[in-house]
Protein backbone atom coordinates (compact mmCIF):
# COMPACT_ATOMS: atom_id res chain seq x y z
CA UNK A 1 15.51 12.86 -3.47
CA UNK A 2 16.78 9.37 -4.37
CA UNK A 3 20.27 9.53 -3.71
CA UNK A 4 19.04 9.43 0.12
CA UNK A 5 16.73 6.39 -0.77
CA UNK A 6 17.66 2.21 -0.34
CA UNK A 7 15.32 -0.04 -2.79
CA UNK A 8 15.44 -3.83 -1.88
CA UNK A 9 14.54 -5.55 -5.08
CA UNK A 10 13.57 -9.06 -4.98
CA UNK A 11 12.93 -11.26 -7.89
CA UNK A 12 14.54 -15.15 -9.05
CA UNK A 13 15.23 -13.68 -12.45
CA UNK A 14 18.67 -12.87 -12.43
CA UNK A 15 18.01 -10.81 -15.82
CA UNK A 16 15.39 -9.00 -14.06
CA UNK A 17 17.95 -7.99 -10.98
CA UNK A 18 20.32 -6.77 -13.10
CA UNK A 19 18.63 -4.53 -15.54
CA UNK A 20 16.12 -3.54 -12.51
CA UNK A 21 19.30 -2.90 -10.54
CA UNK A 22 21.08 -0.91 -13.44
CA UNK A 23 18.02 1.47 -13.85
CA UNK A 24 17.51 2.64 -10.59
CA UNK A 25 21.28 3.13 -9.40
CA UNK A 26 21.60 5.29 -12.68
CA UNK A 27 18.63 7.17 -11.35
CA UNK A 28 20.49 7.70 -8.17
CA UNK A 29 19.24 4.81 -5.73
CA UNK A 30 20.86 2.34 -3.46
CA UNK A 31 20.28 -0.46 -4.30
CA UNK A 32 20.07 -4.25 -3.15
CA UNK A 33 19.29 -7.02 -4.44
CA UNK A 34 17.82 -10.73 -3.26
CA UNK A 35 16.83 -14.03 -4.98
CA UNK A 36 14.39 -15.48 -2.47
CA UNK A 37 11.93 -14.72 0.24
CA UNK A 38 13.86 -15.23 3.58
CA UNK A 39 16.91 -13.27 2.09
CA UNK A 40 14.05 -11.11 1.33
CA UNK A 41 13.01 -10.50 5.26
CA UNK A 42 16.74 -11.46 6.54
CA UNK A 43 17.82 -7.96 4.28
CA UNK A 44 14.31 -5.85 5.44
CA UNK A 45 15.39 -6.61 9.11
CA UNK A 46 19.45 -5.83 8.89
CA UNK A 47 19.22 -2.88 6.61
CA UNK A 48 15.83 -1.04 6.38
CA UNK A 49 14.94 -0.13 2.61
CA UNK A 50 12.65 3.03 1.76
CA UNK A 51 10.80 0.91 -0.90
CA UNK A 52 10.38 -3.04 -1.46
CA UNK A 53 10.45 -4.41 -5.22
CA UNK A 54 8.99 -7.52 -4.62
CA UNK A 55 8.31 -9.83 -7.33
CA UNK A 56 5.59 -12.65 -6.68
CA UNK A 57 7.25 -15.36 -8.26
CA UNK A 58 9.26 -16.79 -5.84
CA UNK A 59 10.98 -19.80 -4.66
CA UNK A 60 10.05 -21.21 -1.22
CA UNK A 61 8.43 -17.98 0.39
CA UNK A 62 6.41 -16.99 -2.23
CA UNK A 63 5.74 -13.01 -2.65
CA UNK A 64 2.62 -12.77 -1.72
CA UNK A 65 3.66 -14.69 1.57
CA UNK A 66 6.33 -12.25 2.04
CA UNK A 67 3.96 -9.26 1.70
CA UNK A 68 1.91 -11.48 4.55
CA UNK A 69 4.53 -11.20 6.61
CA UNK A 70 5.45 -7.31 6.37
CA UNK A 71 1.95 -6.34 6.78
CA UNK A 72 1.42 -8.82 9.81
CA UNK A 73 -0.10 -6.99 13.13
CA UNK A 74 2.19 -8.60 15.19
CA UNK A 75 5.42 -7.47 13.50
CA UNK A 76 7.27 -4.43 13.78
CA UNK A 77 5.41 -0.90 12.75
CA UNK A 78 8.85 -0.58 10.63
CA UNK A 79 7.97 -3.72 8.65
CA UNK A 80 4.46 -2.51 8.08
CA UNK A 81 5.43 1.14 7.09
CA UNK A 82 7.74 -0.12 4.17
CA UNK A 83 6.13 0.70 0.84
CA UNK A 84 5.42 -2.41 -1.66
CA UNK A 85 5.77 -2.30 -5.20
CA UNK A 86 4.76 -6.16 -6.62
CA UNK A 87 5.95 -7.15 -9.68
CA UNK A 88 4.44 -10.14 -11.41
CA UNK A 89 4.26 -11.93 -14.82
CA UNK A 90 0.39 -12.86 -13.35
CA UNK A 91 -1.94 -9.90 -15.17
CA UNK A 92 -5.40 -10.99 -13.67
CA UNK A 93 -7.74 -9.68 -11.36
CA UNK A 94 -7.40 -11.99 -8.81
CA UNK A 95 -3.36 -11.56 -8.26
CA UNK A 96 -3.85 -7.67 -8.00
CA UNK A 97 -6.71 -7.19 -5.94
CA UNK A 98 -4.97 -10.24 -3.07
CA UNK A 99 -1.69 -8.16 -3.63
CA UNK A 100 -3.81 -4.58 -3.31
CA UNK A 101 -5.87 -6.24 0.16
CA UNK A 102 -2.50 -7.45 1.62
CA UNK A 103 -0.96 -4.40 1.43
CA UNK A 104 0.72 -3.72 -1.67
CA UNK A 105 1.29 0.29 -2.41
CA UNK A 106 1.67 -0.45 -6.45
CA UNK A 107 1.65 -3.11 -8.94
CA UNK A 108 3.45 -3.78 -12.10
CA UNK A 109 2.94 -6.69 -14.54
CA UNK A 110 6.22 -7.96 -16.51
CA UNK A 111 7.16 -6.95 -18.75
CA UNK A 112 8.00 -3.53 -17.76
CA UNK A 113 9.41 -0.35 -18.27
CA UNK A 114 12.52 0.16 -15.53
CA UNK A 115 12.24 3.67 -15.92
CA UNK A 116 8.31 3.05 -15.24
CA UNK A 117 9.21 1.52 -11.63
CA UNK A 118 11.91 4.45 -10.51
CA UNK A 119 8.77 6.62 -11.74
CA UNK A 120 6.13 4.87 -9.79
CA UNK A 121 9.17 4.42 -7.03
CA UNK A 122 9.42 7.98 -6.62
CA UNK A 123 5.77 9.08 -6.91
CA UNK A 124 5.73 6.34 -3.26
CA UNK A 125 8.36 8.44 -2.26
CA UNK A 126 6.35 11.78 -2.36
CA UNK A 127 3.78 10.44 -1.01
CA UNK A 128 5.11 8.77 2.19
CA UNK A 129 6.85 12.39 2.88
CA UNK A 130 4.14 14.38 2.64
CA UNK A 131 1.81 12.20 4.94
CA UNK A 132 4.58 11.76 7.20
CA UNK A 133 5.06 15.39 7.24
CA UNK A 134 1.27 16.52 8.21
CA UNK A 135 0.61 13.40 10.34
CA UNK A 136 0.51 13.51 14.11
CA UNK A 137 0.85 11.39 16.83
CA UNK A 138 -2.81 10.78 17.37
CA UNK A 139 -6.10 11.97 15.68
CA UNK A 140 -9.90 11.37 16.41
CA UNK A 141 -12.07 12.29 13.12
CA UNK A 142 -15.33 11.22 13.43
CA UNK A 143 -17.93 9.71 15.95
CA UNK A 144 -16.57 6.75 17.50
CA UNK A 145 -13.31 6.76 15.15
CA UNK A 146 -10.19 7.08 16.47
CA UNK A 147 -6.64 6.55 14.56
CA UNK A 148 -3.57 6.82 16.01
CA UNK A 149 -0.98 7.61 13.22
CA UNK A 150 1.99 7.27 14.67
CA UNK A 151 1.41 2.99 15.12
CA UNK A 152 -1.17 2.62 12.49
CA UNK A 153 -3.97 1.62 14.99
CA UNK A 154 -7.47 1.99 15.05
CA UNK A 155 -10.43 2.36 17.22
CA UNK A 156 -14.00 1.98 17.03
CA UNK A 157 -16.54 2.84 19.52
CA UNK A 158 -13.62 2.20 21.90
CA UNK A 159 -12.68 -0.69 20.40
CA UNK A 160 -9.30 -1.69 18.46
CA UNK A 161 -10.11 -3.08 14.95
CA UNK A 162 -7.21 -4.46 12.69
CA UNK A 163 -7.36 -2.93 9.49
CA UNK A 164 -5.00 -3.70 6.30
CA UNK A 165 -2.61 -1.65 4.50
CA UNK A 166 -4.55 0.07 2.26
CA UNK A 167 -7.90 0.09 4.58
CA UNK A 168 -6.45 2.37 7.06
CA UNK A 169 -4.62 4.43 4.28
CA UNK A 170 -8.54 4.56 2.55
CA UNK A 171 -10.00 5.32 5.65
CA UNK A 172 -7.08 7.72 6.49
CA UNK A 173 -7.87 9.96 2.97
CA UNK A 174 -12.46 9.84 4.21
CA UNK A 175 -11.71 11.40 7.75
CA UNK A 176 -8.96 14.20 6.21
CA UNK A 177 -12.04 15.28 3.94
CA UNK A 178 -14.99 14.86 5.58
CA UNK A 179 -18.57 15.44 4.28
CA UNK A 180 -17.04 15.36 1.15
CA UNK A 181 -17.89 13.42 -1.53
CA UNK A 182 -15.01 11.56 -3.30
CA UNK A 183 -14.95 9.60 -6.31
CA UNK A 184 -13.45 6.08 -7.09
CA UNK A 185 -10.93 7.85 -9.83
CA UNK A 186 -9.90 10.43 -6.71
CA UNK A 187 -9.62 7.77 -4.19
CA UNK A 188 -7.36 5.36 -6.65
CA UNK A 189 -4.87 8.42 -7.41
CA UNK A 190 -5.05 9.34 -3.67
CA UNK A 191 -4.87 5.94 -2.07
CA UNK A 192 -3.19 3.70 -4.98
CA UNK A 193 -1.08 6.39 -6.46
CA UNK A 194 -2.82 4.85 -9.90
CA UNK A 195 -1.53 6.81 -12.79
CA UNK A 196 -1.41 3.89 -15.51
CA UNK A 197 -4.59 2.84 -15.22
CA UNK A 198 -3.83 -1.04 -14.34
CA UNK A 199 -6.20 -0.30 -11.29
CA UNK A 200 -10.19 -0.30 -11.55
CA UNK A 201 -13.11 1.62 -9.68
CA UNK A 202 -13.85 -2.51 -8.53
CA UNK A 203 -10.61 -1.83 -6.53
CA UNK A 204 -11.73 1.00 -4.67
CA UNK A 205 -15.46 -0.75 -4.64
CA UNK A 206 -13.78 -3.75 -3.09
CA UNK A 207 -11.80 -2.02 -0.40
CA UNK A 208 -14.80 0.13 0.62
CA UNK A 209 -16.85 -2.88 1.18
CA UNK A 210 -14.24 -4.67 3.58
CA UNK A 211 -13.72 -1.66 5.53
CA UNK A 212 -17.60 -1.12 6.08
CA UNK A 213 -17.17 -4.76 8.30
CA UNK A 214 -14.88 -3.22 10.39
CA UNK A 215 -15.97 0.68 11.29
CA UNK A 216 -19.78 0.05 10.68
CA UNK A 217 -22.35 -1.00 13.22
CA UNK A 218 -24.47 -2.54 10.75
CA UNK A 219 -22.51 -2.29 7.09
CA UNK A 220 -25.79 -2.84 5.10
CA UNK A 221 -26.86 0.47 6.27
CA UNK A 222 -23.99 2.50 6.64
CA UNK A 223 -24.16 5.51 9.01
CA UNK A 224 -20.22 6.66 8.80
CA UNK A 225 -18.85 5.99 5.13
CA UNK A 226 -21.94 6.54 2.95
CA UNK A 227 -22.42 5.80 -0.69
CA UNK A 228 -22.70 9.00 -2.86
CA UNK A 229 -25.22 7.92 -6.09
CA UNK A 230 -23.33 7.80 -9.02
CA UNK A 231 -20.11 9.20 -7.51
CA UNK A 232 -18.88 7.60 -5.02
CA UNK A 233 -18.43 7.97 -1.11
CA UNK A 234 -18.60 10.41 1.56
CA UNK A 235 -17.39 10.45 5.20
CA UNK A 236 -19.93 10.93 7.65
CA UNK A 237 -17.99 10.58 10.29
């Protein structure tokens, strides 16, 4: 599977490119690399990658801004399908859970393991097949919820709502299993692709809250994403 796949690393650290660089073309990637944010978006635009290694670090456009950018409504739906992994010397809360609401897919704090990334790289990989594979143009689930798969777009009660990244790929995982109650350790595999633990339930906690302001009438008493005691959420639909 990775032979067929273009990674666009992005990081000041020249050290960092190289080894970075090393690891994943021995693990069969393409690979390119960039120093700074506009080469960053100049390289996204020119020659589409499958994944973005995008360290936050960065001179001028910082990586956070970049991320900003990709994930923007009013950019292309190519920019805003590219998976995000964010690398970062930054280990608090803070810097993940602003990288996690902006969009990011995964997060890694330096130092860390190359072979850790192509792991995490192709575990995004998977996962953006086999959604792409069962999604179709449009879907309604629910009353008053419609999502259009294709363009990432959403509806409620007739009305468009703009919903980050990882909202609409949260509320993409409630209406596939409706009535169903799911737990914050199911939704952060599921939704995060968390395997080393870096993520907490507060993510998840977090996430659910902000997307409550957007598909609830009232979000203090939530009719369509309802808290499950001591588990975690179901979709009412």
């Amino acid at each position: 599977m990775s032979a067929k796949h273009h990674v666009l690393v992005v990081d000041d650290d020249e050290g960092v490119r190289t080894g970075v660089t090393w690891a994943l073309e021995a693990d069969g990637f393409t690979v390119t690399s960039v120093d700074n944010g506009i080469a960053a978006l100049d390289s996204i635009d020119t020659s589409p990658p499958s994944v973005v290694v995008l360290d936050l670090s960065l001179p001028g456009i910082g990586g956070l801004d970049v991320l900003r950018r990709l994930r923007a409504s009013e950019e292309s739906a190519a920019r805003q399908r590219l998976a995000v992994i964010v690398l970062s010397g930054r280990d608090g809360e803070t810097d993940r859970i602003v990288g996690l609401d902006l969009g990011a897919d995964d997060y890694l704090v330096k130092p860390f393991s190359p072979l850790e990334l192509s792991a995490r790289i192709r575990s995004l990989l998977r996962r953006s097949t086999t959604v792409g594979a069962s999604a179709g143009t449009f879907q309604a689930k629910g009353s008053g919820v419609e999502i259009d798969r294709a363009s990432r777009y959403v509806w409620v009660d007739g009305k468009p709502v703009d919903l980050a990244a990882k909202e609409f790929d949260l509320l993409r995982y409630f209406v596939d299993h409706p009535r169903r109650a799911c737990t914050r350790s199911e939704l952060l595999t599921a939704v995060w692709s968390s395997h080393a633990g870096w993520q907490t339930e507060a993510t998840v906690t977090e996430h659910v809250y902000r997307l409550r302001q957007k598909v609830e009438q009232d979000p203090r008493r939530p009719r369509r994403l309802r808290t499950v005691r001591a588990v975690g959420y179901r979709w009412e639909g």
